[in-house]
N, C-alpha and C. Protein backbone atom coordinates (compact mmCIF):
# COMPACT_ATOMS: atom_id res chain seq x y z
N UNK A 1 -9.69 -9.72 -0.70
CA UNK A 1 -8.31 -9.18 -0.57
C UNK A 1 -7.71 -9.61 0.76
N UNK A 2 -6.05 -9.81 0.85
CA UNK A 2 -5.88 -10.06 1.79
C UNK A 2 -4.88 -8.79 2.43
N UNK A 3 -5.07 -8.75 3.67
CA UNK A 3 -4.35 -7.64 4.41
C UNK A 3 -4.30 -7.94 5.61
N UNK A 4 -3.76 -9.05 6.27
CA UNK A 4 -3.19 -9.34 7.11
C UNK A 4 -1.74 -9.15 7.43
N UNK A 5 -1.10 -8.24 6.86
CA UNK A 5 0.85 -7.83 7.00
C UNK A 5 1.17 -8.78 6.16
N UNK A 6 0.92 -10.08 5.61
CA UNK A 6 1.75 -10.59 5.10
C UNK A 6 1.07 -10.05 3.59
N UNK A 7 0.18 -10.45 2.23
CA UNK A 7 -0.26 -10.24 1.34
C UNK A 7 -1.61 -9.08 1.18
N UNK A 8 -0.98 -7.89 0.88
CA UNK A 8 -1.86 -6.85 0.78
C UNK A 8 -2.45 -6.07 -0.60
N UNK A 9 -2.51 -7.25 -1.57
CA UNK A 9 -2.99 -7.15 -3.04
C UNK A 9 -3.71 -7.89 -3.17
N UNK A 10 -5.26 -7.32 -4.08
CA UNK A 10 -6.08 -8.55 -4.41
C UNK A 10 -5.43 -9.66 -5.85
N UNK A 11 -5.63 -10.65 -5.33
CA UNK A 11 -5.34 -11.69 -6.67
C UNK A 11 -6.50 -12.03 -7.13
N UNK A 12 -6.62 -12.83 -8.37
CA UNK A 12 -7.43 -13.31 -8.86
C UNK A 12 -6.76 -14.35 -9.42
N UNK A 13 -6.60 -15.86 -8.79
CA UNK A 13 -5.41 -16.92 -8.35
C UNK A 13 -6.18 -18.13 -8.84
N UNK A 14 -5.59 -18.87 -9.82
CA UNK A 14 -5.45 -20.10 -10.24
C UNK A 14 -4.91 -20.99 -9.72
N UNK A 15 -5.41 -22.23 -8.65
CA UNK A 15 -4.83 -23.21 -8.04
C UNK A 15 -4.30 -24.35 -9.10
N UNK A 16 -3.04 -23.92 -9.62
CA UNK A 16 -2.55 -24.99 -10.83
C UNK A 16 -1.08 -24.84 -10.72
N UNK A 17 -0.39 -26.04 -11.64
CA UNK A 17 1.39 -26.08 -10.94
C UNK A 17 1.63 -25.11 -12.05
N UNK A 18 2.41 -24.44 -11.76
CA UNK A 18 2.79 -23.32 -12.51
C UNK A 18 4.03 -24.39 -13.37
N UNK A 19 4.78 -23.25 -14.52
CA UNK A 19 5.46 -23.82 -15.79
C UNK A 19 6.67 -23.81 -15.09
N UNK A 20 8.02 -24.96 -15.39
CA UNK A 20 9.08 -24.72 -15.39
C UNK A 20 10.15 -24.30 -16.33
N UNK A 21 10.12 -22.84 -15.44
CA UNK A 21 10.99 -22.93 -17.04
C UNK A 21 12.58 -23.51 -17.10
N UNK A 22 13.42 -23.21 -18.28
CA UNK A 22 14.50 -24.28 -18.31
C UNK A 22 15.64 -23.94 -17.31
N UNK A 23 15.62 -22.54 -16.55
CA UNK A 23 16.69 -22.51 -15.72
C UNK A 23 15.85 -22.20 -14.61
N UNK A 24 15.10 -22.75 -13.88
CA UNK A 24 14.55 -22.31 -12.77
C UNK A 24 14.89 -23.23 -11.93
N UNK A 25 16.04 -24.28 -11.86
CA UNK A 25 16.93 -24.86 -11.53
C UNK A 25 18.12 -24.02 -10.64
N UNK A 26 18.62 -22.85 -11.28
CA UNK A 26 19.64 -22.14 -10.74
C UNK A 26 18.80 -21.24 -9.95
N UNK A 27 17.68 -21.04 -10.19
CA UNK A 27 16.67 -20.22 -9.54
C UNK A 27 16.88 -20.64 -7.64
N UNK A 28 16.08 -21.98 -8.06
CA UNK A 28 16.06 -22.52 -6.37
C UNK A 28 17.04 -22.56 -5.99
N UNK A 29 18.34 -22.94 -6.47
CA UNK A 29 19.74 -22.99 -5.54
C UNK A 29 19.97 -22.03 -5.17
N UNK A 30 20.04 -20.66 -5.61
CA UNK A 30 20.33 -19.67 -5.04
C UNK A 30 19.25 -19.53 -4.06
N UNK A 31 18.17 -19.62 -3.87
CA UNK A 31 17.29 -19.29 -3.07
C UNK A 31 17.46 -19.83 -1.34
N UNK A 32 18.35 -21.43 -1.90
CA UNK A 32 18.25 -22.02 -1.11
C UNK A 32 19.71 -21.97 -0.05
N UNK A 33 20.57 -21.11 -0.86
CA UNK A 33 22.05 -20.54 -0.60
C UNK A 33 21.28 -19.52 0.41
N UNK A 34 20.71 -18.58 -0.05
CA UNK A 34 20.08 -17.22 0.49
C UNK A 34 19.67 -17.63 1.83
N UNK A 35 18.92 -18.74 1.70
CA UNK A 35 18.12 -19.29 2.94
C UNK A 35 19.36 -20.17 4.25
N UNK A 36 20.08 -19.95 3.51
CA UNK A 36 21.31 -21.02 4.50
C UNK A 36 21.76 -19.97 5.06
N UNK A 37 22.09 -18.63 5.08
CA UNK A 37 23.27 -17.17 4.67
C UNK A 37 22.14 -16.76 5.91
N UNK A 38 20.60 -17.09 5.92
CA UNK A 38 19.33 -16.47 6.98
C UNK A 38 19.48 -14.70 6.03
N UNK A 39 19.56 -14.54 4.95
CA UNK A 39 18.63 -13.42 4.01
C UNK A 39 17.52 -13.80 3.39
N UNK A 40 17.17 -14.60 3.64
CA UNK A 40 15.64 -15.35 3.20
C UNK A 40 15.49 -16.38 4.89
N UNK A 41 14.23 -15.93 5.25
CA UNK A 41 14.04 -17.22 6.34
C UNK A 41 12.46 -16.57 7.31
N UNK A 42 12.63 -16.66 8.66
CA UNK A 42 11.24 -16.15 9.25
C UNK A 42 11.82 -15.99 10.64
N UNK A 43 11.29 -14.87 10.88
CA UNK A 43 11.01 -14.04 12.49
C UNK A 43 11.15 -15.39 13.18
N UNK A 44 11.68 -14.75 14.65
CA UNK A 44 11.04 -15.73 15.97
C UNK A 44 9.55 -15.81 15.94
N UNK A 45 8.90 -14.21 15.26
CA UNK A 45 7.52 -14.47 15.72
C UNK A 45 6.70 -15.48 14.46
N UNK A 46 7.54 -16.21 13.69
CA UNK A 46 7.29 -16.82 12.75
C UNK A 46 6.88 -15.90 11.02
N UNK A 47 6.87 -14.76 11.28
CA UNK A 47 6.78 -14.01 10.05
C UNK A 47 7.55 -14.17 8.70
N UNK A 48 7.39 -15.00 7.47
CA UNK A 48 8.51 -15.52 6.48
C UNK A 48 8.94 -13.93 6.31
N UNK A 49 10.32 -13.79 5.92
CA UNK A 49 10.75 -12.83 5.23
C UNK A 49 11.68 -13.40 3.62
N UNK A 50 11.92 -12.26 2.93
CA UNK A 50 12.39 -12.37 1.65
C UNK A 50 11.86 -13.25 0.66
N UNK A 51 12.71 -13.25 -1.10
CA UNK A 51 11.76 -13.97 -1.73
C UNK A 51 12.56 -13.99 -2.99
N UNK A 52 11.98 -14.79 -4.20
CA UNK A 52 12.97 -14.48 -5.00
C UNK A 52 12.41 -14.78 -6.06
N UNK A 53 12.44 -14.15 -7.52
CA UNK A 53 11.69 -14.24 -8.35
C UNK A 53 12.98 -14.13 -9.59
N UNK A 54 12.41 -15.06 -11.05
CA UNK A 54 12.80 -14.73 -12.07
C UNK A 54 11.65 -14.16 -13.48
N UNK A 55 12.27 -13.75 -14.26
CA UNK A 55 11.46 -13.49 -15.74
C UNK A 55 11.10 -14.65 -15.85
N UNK A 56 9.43 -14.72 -16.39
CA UNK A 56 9.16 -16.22 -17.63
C UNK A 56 9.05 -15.44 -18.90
N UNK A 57 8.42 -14.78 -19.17
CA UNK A 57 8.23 -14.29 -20.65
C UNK A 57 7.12 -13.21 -20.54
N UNK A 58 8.22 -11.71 -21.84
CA UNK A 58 7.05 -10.48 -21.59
C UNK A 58 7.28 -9.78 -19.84
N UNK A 59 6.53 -10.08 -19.36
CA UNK A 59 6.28 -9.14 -17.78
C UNK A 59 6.05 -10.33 -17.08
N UNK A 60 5.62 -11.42 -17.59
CA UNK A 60 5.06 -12.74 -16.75
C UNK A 60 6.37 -13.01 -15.97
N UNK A 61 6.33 -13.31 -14.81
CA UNK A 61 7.39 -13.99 -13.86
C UNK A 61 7.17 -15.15 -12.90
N UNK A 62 7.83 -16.09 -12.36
CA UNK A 62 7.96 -16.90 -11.68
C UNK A 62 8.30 -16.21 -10.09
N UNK A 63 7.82 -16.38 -9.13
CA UNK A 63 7.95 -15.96 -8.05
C UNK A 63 7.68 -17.03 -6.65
N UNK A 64 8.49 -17.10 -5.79
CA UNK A 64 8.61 -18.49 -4.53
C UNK A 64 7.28 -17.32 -3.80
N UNK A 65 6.35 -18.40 -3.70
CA UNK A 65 5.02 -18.00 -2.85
C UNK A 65 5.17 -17.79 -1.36
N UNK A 66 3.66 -16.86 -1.07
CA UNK A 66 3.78 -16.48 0.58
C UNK A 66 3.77 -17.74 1.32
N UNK A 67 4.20 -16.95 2.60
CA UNK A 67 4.94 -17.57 3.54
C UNK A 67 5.48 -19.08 3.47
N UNK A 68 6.53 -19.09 2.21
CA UNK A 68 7.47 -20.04 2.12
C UNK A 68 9.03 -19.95 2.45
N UNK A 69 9.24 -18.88 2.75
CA UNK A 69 10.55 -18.40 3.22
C UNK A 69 11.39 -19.33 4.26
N UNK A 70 10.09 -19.62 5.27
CA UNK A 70 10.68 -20.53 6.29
C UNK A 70 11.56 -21.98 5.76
N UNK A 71 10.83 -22.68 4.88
CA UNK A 71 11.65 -23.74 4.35
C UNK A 71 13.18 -23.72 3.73
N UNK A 72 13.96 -24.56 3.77
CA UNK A 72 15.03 -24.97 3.57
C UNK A 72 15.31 -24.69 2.14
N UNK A 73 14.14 -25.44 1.78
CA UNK A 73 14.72 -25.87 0.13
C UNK A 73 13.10 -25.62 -0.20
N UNK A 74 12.66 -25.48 -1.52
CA UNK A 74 11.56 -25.29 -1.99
C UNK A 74 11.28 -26.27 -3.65
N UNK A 75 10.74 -26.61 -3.64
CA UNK A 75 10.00 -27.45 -4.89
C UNK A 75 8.70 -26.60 -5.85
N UNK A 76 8.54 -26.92 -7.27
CA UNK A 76 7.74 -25.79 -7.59
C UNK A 76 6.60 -25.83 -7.23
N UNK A 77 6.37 -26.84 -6.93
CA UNK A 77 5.11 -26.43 -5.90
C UNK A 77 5.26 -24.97 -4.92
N UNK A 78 5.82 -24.93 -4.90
CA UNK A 78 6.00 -23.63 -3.78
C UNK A 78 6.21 -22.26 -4.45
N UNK A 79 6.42 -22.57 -5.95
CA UNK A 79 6.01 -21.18 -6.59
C UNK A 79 4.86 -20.96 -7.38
N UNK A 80 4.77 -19.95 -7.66
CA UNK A 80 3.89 -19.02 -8.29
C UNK A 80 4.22 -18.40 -9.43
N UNK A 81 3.27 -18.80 -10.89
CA UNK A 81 3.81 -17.20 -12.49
C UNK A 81 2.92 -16.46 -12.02
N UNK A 82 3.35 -15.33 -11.77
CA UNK A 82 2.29 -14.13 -11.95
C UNK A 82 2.08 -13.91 -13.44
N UNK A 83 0.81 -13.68 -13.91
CA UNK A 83 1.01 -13.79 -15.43
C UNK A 83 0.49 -11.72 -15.56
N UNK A 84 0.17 -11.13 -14.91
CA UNK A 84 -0.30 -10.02 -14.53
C UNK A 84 -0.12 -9.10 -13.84
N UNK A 85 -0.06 -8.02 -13.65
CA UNK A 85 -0.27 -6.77 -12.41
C UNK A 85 -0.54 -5.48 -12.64
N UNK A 86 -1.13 -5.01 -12.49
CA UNK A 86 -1.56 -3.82 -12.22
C UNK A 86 -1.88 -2.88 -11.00
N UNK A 87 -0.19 -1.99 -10.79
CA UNK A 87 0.02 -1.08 -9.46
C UNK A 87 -0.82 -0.26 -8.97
N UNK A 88 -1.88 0.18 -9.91
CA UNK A 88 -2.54 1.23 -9.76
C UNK A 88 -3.91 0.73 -8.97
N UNK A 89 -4.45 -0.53 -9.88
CA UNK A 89 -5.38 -1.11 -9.05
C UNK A 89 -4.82 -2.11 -7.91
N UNK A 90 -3.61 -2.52 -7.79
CA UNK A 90 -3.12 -3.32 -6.43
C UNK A 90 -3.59 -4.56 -6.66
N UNK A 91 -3.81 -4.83 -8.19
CA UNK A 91 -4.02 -6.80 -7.96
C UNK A 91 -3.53 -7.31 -9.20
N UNK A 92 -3.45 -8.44 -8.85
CA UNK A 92 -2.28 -9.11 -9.77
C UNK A 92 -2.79 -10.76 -9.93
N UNK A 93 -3.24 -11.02 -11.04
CA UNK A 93 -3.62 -11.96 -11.91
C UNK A 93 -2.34 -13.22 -11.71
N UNK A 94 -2.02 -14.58 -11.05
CA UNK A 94 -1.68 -15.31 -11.25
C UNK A 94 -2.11 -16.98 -11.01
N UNK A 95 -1.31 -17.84 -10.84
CA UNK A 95 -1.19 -19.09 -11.14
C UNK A 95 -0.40 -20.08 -10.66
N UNK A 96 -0.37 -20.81 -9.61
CA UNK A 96 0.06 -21.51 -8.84
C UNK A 96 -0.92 -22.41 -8.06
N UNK A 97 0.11 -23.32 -7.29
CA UNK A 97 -0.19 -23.98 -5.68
C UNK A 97 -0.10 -23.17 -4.63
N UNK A 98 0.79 -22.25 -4.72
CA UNK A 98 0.61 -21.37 -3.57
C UNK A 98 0.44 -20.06 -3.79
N UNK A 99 -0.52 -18.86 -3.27
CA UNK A 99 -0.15 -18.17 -4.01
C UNK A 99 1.28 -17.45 -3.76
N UNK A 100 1.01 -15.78 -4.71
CA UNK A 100 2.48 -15.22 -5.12
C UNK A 100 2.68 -14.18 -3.55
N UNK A 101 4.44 -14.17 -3.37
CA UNK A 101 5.11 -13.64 -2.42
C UNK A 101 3.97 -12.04 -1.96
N UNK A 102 4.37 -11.30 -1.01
CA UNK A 102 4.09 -10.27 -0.78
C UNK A 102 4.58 -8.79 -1.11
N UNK A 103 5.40 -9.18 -1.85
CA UNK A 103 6.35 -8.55 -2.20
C UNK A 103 6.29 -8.48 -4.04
N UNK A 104 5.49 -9.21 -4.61
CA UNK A 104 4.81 -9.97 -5.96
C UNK A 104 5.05 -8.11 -6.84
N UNK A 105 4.17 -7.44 -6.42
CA UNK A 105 3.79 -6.18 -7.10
C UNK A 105 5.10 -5.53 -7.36
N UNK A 106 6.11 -5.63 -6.77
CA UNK A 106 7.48 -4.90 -6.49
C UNK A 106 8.45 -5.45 -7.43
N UNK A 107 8.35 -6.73 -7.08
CA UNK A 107 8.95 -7.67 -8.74
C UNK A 107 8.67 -7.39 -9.80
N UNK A 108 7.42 -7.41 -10.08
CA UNK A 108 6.64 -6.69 -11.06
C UNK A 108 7.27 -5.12 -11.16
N UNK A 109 6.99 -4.40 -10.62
CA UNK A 109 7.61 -2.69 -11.27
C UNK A 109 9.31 -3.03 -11.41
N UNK A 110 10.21 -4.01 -11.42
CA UNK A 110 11.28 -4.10 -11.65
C UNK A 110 11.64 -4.96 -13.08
N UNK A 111 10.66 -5.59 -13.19
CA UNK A 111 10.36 -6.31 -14.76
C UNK A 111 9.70 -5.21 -15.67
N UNK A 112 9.00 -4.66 -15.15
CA UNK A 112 8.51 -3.54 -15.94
C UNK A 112 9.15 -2.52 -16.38
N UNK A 113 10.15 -2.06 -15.36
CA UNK A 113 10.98 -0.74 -15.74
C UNK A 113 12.13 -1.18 -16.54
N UNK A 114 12.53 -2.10 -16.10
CA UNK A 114 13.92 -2.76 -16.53
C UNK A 114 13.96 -4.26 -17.69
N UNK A 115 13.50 -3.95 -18.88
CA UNK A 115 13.81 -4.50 -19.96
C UNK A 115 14.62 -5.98 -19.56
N UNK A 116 15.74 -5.75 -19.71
CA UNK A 116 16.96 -6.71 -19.17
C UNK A 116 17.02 -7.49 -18.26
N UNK A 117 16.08 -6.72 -17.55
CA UNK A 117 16.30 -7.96 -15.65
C UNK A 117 15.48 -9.41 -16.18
N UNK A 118 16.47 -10.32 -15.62
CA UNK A 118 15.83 -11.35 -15.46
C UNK A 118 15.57 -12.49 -14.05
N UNK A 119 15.79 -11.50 -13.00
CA UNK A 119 16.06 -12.34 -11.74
C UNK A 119 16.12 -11.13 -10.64
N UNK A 120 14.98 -11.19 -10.07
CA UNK A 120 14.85 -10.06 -8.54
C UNK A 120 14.57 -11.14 -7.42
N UNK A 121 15.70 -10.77 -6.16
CA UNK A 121 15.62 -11.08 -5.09
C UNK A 121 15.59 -10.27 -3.93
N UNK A 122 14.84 -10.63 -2.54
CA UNK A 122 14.29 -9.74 -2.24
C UNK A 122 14.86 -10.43 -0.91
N UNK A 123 15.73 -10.00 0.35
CA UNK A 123 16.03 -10.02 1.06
C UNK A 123 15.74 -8.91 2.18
N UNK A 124 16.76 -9.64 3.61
CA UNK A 124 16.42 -8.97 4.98
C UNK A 124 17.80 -8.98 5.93
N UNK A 125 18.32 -8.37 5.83
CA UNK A 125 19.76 -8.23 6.72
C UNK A 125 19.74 -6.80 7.49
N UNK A 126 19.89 -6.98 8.57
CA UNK A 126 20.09 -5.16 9.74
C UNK A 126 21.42 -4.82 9.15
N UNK A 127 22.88 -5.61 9.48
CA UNK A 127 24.00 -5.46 8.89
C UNK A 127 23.96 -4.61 7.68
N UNK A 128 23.39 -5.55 6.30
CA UNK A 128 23.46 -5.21 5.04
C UNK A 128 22.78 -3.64 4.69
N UNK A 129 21.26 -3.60 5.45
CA UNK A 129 20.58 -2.61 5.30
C UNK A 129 21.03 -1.41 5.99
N UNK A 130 21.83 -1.68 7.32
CA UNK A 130 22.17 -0.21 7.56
C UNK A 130 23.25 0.04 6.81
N UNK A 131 24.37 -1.04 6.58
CA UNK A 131 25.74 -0.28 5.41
C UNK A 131 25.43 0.42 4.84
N UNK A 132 23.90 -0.35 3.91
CA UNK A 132 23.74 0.66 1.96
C UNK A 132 23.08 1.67 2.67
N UNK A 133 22.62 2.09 3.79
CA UNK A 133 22.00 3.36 4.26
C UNK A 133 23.19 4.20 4.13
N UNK A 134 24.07 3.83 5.15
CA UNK A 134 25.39 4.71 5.71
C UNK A 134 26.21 4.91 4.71
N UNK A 135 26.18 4.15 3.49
CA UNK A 135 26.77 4.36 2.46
C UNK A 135 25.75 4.94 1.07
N UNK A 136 24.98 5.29 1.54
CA UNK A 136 23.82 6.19 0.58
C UNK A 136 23.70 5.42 -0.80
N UNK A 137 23.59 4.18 -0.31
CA UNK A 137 23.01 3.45 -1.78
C UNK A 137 21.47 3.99 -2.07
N UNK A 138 20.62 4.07 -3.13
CA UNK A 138 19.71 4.61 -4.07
C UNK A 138 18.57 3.31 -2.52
N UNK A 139 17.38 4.38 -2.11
CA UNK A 139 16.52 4.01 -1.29
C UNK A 139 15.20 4.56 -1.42
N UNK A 140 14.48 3.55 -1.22
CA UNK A 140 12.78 4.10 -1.15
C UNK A 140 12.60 4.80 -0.08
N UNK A 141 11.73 5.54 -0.16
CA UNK A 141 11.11 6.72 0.66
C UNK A 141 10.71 5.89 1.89
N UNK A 142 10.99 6.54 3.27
CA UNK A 142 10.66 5.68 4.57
C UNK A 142 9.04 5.58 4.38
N UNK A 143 8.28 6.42 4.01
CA UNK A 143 6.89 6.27 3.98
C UNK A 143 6.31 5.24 3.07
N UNK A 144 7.07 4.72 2.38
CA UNK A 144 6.40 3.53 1.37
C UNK A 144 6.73 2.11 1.94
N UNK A 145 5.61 1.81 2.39
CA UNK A 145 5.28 0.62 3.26
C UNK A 145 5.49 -0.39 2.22
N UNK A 146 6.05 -1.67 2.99
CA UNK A 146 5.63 -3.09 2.12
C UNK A 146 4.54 -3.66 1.66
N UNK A 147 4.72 -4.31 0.51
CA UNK A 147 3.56 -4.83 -0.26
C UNK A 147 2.46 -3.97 -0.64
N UNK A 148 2.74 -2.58 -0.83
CA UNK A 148 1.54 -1.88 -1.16
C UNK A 148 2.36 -1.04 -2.32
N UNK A 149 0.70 -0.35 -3.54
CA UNK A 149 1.72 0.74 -4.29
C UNK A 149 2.37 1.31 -4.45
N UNK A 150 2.54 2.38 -3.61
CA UNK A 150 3.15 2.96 -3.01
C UNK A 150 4.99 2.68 -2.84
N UNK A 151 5.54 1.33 -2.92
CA UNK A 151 6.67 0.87 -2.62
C UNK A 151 6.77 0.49 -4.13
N UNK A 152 5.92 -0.30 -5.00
CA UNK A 152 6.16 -0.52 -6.03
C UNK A 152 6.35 0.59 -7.38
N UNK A 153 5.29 1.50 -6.56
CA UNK A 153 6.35 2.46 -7.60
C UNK A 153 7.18 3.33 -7.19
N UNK A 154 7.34 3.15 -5.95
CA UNK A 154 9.13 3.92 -5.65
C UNK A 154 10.50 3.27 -6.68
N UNK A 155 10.26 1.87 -6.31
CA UNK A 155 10.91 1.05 -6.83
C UNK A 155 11.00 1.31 -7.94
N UNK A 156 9.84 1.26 -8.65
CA UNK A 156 9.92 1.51 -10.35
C UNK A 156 10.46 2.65 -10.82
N UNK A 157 10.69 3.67 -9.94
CA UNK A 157 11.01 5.14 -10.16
C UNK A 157 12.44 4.64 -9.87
N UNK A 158 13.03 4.37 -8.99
CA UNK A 158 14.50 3.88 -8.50
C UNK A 158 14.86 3.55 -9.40
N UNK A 159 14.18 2.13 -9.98
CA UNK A 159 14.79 1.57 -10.91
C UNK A 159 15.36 2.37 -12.25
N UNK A 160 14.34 3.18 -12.65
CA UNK A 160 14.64 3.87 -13.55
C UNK A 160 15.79 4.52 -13.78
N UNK A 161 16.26 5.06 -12.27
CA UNK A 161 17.11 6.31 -12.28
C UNK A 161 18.32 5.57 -11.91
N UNK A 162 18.10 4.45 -11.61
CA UNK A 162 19.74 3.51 -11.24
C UNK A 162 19.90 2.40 -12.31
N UNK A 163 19.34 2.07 -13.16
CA UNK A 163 20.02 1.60 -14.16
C UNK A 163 19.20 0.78 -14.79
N UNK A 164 18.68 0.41 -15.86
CA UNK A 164 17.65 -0.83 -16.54
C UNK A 164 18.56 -2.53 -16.60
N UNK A 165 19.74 -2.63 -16.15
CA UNK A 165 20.25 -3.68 -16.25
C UNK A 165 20.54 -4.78 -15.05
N UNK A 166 20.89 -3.84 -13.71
CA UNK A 166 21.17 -4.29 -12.23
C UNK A 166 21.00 -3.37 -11.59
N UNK A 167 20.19 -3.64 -10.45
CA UNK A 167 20.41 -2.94 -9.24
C UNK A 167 20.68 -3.58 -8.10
N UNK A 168 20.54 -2.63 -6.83
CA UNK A 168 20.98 -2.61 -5.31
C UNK A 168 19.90 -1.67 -4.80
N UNK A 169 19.10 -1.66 -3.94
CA UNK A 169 17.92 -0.43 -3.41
C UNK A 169 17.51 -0.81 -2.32
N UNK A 170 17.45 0.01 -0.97
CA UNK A 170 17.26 -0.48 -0.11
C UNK A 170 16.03 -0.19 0.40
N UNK A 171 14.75 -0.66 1.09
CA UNK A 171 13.63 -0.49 0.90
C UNK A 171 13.41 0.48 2.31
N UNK A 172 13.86 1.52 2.89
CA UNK A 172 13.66 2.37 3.53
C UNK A 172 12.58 2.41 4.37
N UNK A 173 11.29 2.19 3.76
CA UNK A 173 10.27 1.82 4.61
C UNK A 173 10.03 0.23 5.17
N UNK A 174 10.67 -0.35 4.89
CA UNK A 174 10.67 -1.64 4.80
C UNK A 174 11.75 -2.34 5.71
N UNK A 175 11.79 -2.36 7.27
CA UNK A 175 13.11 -2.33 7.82
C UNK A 175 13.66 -3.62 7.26
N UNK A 176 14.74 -3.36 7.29
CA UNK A 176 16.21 -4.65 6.86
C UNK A 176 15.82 -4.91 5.50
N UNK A 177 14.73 -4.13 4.65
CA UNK A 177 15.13 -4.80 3.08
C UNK A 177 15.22 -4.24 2.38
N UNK A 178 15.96 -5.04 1.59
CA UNK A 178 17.13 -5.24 0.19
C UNK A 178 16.40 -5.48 -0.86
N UNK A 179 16.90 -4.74 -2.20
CA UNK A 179 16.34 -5.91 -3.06
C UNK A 179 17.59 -5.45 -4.16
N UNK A 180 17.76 -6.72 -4.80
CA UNK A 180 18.49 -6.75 -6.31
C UNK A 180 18.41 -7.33 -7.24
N UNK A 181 18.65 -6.96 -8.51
CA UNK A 181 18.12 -7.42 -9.88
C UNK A 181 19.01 -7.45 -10.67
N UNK A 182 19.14 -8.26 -11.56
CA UNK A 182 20.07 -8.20 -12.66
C UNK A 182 20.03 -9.55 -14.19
N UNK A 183 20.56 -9.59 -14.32
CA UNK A 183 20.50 -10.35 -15.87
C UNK A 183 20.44 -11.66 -15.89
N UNK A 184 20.71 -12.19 -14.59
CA UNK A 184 20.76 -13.51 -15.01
C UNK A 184 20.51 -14.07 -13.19
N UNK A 185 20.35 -15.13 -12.80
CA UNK A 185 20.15 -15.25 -11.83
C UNK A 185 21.56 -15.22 -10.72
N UNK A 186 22.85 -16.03 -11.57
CA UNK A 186 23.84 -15.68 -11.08
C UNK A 186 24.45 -14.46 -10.64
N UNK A 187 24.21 -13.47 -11.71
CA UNK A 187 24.68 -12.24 -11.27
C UNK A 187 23.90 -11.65 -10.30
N UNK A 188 22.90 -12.04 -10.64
CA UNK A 188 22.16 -11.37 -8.92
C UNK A 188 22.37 -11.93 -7.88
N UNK A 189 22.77 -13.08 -7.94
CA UNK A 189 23.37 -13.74 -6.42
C UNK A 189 24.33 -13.06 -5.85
N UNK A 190 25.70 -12.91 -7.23
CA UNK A 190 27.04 -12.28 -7.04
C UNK A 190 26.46 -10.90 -6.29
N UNK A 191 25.98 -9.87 -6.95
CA UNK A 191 25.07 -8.56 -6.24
C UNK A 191 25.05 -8.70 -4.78
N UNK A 192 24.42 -9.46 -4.45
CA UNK A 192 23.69 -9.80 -3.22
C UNK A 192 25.55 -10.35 -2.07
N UNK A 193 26.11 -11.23 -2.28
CA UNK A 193 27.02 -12.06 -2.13
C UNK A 193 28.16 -10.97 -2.35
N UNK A 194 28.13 -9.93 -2.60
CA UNK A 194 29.31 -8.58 -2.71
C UNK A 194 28.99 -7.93 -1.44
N UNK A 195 27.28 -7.65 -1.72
CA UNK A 195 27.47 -6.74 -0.10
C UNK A 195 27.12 -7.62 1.32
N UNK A 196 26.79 -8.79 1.05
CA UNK A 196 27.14 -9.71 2.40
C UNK A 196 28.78 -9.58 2.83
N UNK A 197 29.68 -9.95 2.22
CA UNK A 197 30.69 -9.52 2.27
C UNK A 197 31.11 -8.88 2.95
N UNK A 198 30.75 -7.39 1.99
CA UNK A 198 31.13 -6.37 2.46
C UNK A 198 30.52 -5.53 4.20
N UNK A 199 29.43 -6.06 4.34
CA UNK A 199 28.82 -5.58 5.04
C UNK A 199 28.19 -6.67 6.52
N UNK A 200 28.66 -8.23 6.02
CA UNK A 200 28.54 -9.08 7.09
C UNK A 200 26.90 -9.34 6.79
N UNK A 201 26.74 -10.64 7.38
CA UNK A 201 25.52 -11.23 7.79
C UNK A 201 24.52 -11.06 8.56
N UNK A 202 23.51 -11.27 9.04
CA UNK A 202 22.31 -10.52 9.69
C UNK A 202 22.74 -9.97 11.16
């Protein structure tokens, strides 16, 4: 298992190029928009933050692997299908070159709760995160740390109670993060790209 702050779930990880699927094309551009905007990127102290994942099929998802945030642009080499997870035991069965984000399990309880979603992104803005505070957008409990159960099923509980189609949730324990989901990858950009907006850049 790894538990160094960045990946704190055991995998059981297949070094193989994961599948493309047919729009995972619009996938990376947005990712790579996100990464220009600095809501996807890495600490001075070099720490990657954010991440961005779509549906492949069932619960299986496509997800941009740990500490790839820092790069510009990403190739699929740089992702990961989780074909698996299980919150309760904290490990998650996938398949890649690199493995899956830190944040992997959390994607997962948002595919799980929410039927419809087909695209969770997982960002880091002070700006963005204190607005949806000050403006009491739907938030995880300050005690539910990143990358552990605990956050994934806040999330999954959130999700529930804010909608099976899109959300906005701000990760409370998790300083500066965001996450949003919705139907298509575009509309989750738009999501994301409403409260930059509204709320300014990092």
């Amino acid at each position: 298992m790894k538990n160094d702050g960045i990946v704190k779930f055991s995998a059981e990880h297949t070094s193989e190029l994961p599948p493309q699927p047919h729009h995972w094309k619009a996938l990376n551009e947005a990712r790579s928009l996100l990464h220009k905007l600095a809501l996807i990127g890495a600490n001075p102290d070099g720490l990657s933050f954010g991440n961005i994942s779509m549906r492949y099929k069932g619960n299986e998802f496509i997800i941009s692997g740990t500490g790839t945030a820092v790069k510009p642009v990403l190739n699929l080499e740089d992702y990961c299908l989780v074909k698996s997870f299980n919150i309760g035991q904290n490990k998650i069965t996938s398949l890649g070159l690199t493995e899956a984000s830190s944040e992997a399990m959390t994607h997962g309880a948002v595919y799980k709760s929410c039927p419809k979603a087909d695209c969770m992104i997982h960002i880091h803005s002070k700006k963005i995160f204190d607005g949806m505070l000050r403006d009491n957008f739907i938030s995880t409990p300050a005690d539910a740390q990143y990358g552990t159960p605990q956050i994934a099923r806040a999330v999954e509980k959130c999700a529930e109670v804010h909608g099976k189609d899109e959300g906005q949730i701000v990760l409370a324990g998790h300083d500066e993060g965001i996450i949003v989901w919705g139907q298509s990858v575009q509309r989750t950009l738009n999501l994301i790209l409403e409260l930059y907006n509204k709320y300014g850049g990092n």
